[in-house]
Protein backbone atom coordinates (compact mmCIF):
# COMPACT_ATOMS: atom_id res chain seq x y z
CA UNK A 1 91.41 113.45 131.17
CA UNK A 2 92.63 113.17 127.57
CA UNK A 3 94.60 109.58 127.00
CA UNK A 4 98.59 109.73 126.32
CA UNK A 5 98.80 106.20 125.07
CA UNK A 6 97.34 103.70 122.75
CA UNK A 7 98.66 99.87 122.72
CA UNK A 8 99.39 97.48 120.23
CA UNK A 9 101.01 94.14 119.77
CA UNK A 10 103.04 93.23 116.54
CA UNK A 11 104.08 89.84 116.90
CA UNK A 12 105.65 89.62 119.92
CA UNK A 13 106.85 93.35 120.31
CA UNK A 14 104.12 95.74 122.35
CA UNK A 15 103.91 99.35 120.88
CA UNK A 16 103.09 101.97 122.50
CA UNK A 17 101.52 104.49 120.25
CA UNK A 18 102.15 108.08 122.41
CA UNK A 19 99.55 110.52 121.21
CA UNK A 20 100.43 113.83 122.90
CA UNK A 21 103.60 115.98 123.34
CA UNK A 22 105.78 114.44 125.72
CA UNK A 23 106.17 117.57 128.29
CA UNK A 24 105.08 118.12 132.17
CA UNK A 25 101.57 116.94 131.43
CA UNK A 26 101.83 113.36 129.84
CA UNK A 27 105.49 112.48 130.79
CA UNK A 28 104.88 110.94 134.35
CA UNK A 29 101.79 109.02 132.60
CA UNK A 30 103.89 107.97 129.34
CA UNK A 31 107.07 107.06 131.92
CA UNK A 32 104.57 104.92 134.16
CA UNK A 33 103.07 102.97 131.12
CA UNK A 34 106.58 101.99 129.98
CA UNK A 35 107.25 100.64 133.04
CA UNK A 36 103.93 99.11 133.70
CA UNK A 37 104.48 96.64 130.44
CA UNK A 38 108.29 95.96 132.00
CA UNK A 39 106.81 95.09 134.95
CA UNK A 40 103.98 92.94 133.31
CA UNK A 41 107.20 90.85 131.46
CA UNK A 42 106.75 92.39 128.15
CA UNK A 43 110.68 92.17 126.63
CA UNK A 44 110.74 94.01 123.89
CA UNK A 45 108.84 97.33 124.22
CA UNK A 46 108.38 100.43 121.49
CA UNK A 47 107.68 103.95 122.32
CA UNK A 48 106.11 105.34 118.85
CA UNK A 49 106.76 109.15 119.23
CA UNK A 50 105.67 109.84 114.98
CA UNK A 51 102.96 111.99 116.40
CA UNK A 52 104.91 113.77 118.86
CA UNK A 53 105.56 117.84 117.78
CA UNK A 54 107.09 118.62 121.53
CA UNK A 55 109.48 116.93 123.90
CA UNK A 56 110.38 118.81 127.30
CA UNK A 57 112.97 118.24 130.08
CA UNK A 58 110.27 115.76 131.35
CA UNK A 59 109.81 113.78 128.27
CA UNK A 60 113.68 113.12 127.81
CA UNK A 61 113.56 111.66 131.95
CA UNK A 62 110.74 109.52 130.58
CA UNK A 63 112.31 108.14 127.75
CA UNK A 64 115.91 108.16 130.02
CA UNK A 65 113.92 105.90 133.06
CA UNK A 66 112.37 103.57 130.49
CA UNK A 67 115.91 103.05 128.92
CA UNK A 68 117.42 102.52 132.62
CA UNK A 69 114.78 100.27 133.39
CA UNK A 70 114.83 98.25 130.34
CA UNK A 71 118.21 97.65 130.48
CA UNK A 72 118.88 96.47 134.28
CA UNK A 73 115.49 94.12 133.54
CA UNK A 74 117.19 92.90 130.11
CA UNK A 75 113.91 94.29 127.76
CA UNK A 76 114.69 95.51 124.29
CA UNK A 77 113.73 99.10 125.00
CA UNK A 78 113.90 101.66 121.68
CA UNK A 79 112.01 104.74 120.27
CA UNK A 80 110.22 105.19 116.04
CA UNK A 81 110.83 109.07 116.18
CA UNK A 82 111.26 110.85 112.24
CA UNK A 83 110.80 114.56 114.02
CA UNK A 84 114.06 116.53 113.08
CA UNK A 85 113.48 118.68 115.65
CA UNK A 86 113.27 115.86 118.37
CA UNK A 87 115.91 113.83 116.89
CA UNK A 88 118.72 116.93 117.02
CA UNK A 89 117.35 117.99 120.97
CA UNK A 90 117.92 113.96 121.77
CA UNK A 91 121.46 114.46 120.10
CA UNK A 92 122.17 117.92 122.15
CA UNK A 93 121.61 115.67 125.41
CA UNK A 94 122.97 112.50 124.34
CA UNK A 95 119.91 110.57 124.48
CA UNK A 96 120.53 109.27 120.54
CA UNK A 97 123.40 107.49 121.85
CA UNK A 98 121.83 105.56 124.73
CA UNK A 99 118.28 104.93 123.06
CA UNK A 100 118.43 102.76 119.88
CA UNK A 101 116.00 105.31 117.63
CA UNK A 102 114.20 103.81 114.41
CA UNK A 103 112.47 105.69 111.82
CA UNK A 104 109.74 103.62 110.76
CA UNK A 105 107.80 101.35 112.94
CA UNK A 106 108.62 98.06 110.71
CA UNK A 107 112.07 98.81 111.22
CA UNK A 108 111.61 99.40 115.33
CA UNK A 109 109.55 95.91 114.99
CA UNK A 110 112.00 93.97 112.66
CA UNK A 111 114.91 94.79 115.42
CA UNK A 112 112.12 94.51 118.50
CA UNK A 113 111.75 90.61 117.39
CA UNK A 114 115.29 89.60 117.14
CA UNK A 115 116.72 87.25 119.92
């Protein structure tokens, strides 16, 4: 089985580096890691989607459920995404507006550390 994640910690704000396309295959996988680290107390929590070419119906419900469950656990939930492609689909939905999207992973940290 090929891995869909790779951690990091930058100061105090986990990333979690998502190295396939977010579609049927890895979404469940990337969904449950999100909310493993919520679970585990983590508060502020960034899904880094710079290698990502593909999102599918699955991948926005993964990003969606983290968002949910960040929010009703009060974790600083948001997304480093520079794909045009990805960025306009999240717009068509309305995704852009309920997940705070960065473009470069020091910004995504910078706002991840704030109080």
């Amino acid at each position: 089985m090929l891995q869909n994640t790779a951690l990091r910690d930058v100061g105090n704000v986990k990333i979690v580096d998502i190295l396939r396309d977010m579609d049927f295959l890895t979404a469940k996988d990337i969904k449950d890691e999100f909310i493993r680290l919520m679970n585990q107390g983590h508060r502020s929590i960034v899904g880094n989607l710079l290698a990502v070419k593909l999102v599918d119906s699955s991948g926005l419900e993964a990003l969606a459920t983290a968002q949910i469950k960040a929010r009703s656990l009060n974790i600083h939930f948001s997304i480093i995404l520079n794909n045009p492609n990805i960025r306009k689909l999240l717009a068509t939905t309305g995704l852009d507006g309920f997940i705070e999207i960065h473009q470069t992973e020091e910004e995504a940290v910078k706002t991840g550390q704030q109080p």
